[in-house]
Protein backbone atom coordinates (compact mmCIF):
# COMPACT_ATOMS: atom_id res chain seq x y z
CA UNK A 1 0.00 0.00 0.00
CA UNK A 2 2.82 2.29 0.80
CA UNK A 3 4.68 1.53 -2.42
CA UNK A 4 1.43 2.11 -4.40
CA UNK A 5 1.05 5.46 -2.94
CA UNK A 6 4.70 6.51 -2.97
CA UNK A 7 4.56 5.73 -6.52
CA UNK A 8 1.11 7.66 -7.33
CA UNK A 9 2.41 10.68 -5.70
CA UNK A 10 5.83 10.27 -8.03
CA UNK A 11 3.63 10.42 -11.22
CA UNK A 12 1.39 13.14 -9.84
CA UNK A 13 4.14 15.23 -9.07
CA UNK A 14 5.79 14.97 -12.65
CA UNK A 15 5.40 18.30 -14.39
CA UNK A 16 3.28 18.36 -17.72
CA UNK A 17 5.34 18.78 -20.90
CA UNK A 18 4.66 22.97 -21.53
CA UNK A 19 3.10 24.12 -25.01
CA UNK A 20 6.16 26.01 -26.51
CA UNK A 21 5.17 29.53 -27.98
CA UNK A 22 6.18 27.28 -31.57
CA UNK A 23 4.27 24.42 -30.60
CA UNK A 24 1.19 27.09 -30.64
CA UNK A 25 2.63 28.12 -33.98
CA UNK A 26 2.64 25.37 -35.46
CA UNK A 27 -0.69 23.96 -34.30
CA UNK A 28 -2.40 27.40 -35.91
CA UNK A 29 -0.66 27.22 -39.17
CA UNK A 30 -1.89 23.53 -39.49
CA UNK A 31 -5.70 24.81 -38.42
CA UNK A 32 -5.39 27.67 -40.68
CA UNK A 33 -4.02 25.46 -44.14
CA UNK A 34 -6.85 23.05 -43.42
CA UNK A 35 -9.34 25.58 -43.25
CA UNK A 36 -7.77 27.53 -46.09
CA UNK A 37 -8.25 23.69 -48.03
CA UNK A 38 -11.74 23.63 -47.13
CA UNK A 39 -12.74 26.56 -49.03
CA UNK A 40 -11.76 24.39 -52.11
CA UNK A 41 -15.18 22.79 -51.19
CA UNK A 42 -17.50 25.75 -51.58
CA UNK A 43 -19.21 27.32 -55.05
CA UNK A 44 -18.57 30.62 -54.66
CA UNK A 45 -19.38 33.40 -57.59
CA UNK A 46 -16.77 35.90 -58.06
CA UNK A 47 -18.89 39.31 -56.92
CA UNK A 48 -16.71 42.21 -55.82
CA UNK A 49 -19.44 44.53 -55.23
CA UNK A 50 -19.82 46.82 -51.93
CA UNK A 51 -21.93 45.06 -49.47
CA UNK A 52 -22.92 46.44 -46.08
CA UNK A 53 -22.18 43.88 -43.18
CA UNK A 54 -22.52 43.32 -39.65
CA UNK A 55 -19.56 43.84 -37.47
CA UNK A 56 -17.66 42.13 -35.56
CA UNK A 57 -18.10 38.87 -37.58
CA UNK A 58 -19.24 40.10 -40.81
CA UNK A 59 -19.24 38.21 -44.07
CA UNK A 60 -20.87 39.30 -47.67
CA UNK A 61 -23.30 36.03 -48.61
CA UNK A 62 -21.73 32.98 -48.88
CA UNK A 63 -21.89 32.21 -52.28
CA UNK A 64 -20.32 35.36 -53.47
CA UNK A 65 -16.71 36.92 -53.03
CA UNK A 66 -13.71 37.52 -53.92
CA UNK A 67 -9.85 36.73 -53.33
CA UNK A 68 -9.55 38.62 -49.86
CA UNK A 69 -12.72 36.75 -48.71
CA UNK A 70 -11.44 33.88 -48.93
CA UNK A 71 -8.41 34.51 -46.69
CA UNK A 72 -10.92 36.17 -44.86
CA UNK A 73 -13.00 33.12 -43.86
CA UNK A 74 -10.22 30.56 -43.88
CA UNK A 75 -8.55 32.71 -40.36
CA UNK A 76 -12.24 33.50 -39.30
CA UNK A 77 -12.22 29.40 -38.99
CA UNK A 78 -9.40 28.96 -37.21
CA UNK A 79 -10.66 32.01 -34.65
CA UNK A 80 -9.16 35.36 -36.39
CA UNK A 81 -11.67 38.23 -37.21
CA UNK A 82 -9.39 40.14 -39.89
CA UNK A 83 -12.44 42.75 -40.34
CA UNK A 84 -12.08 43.02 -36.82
CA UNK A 85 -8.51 43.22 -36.67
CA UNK A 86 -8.02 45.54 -39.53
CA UNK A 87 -10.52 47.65 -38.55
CA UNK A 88 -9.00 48.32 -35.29
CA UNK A 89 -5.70 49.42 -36.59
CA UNK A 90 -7.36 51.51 -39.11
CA UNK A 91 -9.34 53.80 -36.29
CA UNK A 92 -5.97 54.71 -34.89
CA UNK A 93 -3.67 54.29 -37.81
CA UNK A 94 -5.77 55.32 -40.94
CA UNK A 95 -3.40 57.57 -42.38
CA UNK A 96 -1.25 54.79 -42.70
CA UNK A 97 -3.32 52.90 -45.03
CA UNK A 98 -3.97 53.82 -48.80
CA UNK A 99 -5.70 56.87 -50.07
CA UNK A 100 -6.44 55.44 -53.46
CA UNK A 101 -10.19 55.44 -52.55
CA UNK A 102 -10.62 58.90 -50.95
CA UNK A 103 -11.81 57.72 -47.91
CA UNK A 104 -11.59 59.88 -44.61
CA UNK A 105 -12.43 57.31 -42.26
CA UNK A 106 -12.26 53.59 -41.48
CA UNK A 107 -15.00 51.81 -43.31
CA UNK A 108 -15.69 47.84 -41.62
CA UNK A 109 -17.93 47.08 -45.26
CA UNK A 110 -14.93 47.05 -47.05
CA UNK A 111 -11.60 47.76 -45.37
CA UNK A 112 -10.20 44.31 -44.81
CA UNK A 113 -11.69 43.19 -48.59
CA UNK A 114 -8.81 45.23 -50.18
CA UNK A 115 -5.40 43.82 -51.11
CA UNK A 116 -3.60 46.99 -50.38
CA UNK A 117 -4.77 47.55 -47.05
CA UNK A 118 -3.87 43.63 -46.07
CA UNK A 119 -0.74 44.46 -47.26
CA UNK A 120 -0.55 47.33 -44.44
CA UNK A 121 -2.06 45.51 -42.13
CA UNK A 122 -0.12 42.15 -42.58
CA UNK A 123 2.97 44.52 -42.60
CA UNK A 124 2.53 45.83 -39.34
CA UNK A 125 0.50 43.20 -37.03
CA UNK A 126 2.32 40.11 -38.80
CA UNK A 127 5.61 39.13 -39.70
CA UNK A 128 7.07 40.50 -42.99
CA UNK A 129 8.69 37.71 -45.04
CA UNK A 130 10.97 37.65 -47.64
CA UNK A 131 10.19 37.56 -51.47
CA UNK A 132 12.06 35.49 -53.69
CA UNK A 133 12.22 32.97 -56.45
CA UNK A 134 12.58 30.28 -54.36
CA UNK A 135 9.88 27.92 -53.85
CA UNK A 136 11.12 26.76 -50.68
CA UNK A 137 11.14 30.01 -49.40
CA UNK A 138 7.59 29.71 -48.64
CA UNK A 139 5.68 27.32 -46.37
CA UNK A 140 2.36 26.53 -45.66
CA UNK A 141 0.32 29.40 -43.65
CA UNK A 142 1.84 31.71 -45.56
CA UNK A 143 -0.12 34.72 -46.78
CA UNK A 144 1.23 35.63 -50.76
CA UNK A 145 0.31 39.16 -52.53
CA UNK A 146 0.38 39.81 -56.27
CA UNK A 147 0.80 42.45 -58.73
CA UNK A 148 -2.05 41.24 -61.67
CA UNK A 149 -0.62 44.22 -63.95
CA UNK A 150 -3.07 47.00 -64.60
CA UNK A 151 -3.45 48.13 -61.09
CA UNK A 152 -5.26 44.57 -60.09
CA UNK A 153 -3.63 42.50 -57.15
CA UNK A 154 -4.48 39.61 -55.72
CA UNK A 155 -3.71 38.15 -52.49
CA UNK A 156 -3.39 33.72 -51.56
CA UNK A 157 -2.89 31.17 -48.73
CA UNK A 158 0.16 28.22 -49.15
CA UNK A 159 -1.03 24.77 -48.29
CA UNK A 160 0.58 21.99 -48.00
CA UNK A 161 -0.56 20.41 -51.02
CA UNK A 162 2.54 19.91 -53.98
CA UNK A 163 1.91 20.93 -57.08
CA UNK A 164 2.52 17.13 -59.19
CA UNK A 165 5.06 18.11 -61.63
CA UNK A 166 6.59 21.48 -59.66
CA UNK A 167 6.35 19.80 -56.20
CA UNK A 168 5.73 23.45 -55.19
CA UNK A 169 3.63 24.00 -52.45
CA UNK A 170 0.12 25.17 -54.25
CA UNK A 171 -1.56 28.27 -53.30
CA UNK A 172 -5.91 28.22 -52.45
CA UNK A 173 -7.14 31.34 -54.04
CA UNK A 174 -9.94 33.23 -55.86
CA UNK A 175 -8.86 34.90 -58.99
CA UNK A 176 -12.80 34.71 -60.19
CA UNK A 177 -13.73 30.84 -60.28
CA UNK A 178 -14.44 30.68 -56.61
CA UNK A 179 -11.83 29.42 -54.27
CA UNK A 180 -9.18 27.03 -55.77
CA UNK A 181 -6.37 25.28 -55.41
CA UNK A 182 -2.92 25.86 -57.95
CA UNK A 183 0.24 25.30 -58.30
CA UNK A 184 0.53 29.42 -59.05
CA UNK A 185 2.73 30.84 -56.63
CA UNK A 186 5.08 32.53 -59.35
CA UNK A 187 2.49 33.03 -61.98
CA UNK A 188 2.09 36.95 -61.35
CA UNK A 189 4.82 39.66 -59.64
CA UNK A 190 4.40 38.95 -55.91
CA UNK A 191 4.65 42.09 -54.51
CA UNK A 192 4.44 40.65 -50.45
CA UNK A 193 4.41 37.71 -48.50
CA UNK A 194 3.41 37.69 -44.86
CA UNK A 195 2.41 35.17 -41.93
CA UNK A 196 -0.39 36.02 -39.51
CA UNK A 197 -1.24 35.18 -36.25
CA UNK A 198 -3.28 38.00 -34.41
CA UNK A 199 -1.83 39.49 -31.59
CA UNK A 200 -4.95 38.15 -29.63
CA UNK A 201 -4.08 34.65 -30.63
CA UNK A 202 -0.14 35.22 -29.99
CA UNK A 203 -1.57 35.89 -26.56
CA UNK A 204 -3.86 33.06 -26.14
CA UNK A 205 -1.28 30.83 -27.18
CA UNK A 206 1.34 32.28 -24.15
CA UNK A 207 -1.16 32.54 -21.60
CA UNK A 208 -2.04 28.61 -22.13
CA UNK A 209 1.89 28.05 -22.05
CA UNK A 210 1.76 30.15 -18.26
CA UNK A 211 -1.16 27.83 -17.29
CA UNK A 212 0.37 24.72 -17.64
């Protein structure tokens, strides 16, 4: 009896193995690819018209959209409100954000829909990565911009899914047949490539780490 309990209070008193800050990482990109994937699953009709929508939490209907939506609802699956997010840097940061559409204030409609304002927003709340020609250069999670030529851009998620002949990593994206998934990563200029976690998240993820 004394062994047994000796023993019970030895196992007990064995500390739990700690979730790493890159453990949390890790675990998010994973979520976030597979939900980015899942979009591959749903008809959606390229529409990039203005729609009014609720906030926090808003979406434009779900069989409509375009590329940012897409990136939109893959982190809004994996717990990220990027209309939320961006919105809340734009109230105290607007003038750091484009002017090309003459705006004066923050508008939560449309704000996180635009390429060039992820692009702000992904540059200061995320981490900046490098571009290059180098396919290994980029890893799943990643968040991939493009210059379309004409003053278009375009914006992607990397999966883990190879490309069969490249062996790339393939990119899910809506360039206007609803949310796909290509081996297209250098097919346009890419003008910015990013990882995301939201600073909420980043939190989460070192407050569980404190709890253990």
């Amino acid at each position: 009896m004394l062994l047994a309990l000796m023993v019970a209070t030895r196992l007990t008193a064995q500390p739990r193995a700690q979730t790493t800050p890159a453990d949390f990482r890790r675990e998010f990109l994973r979520k976030f690819v597979a939900a980015a994937i899942e979009r591959t699953h749903h008809t959606v009709r390229y529409d990039p018209a203005y729609v009014r929508i609720a906030y926090p939490g808003g979406d434009v209907p779900e069989g409509t959209g375009v590329c940012t939506d897409e990136v939109i609802r893959a982190f809004r699956a994996v717990g990220v409100d990027l209309q939320k997010d961006v919105h809340q840097d734009m109230l105290v940061n607007f003038s750091a954000y484009p002017t090309k559409w003459r705006r004066t204030s923050p508008d939560p409609n449309i704000d996180h829909r635009r390429v060039p304002n992820l692009m702000v927003f992904f540059s200061r709340k995320g981490e900046v990565l490098p571009i290059t020609d180098r396919a290994e250069d980029y890893s799943p999670g990643d968040l991939v911009t493009w210059d379309l030529g004409r003053g278009q851009t375009h914006i992607g998620i990397v999966v883990d899914q190879r490309g069969l002949f490249s062996r790339r990593y393939m990119i899910v994206h809506n360039i206007g047949a609803g949310p796909k998934m290509e081996d297209v990563l250098f097919d346009w200029k890419i003008t910015g490539h990013y990882r995301y976690f939201s600073a909420q998240r980043s939190a989460l993820g070192a407050q569980q780490n404190q709890n253990r």
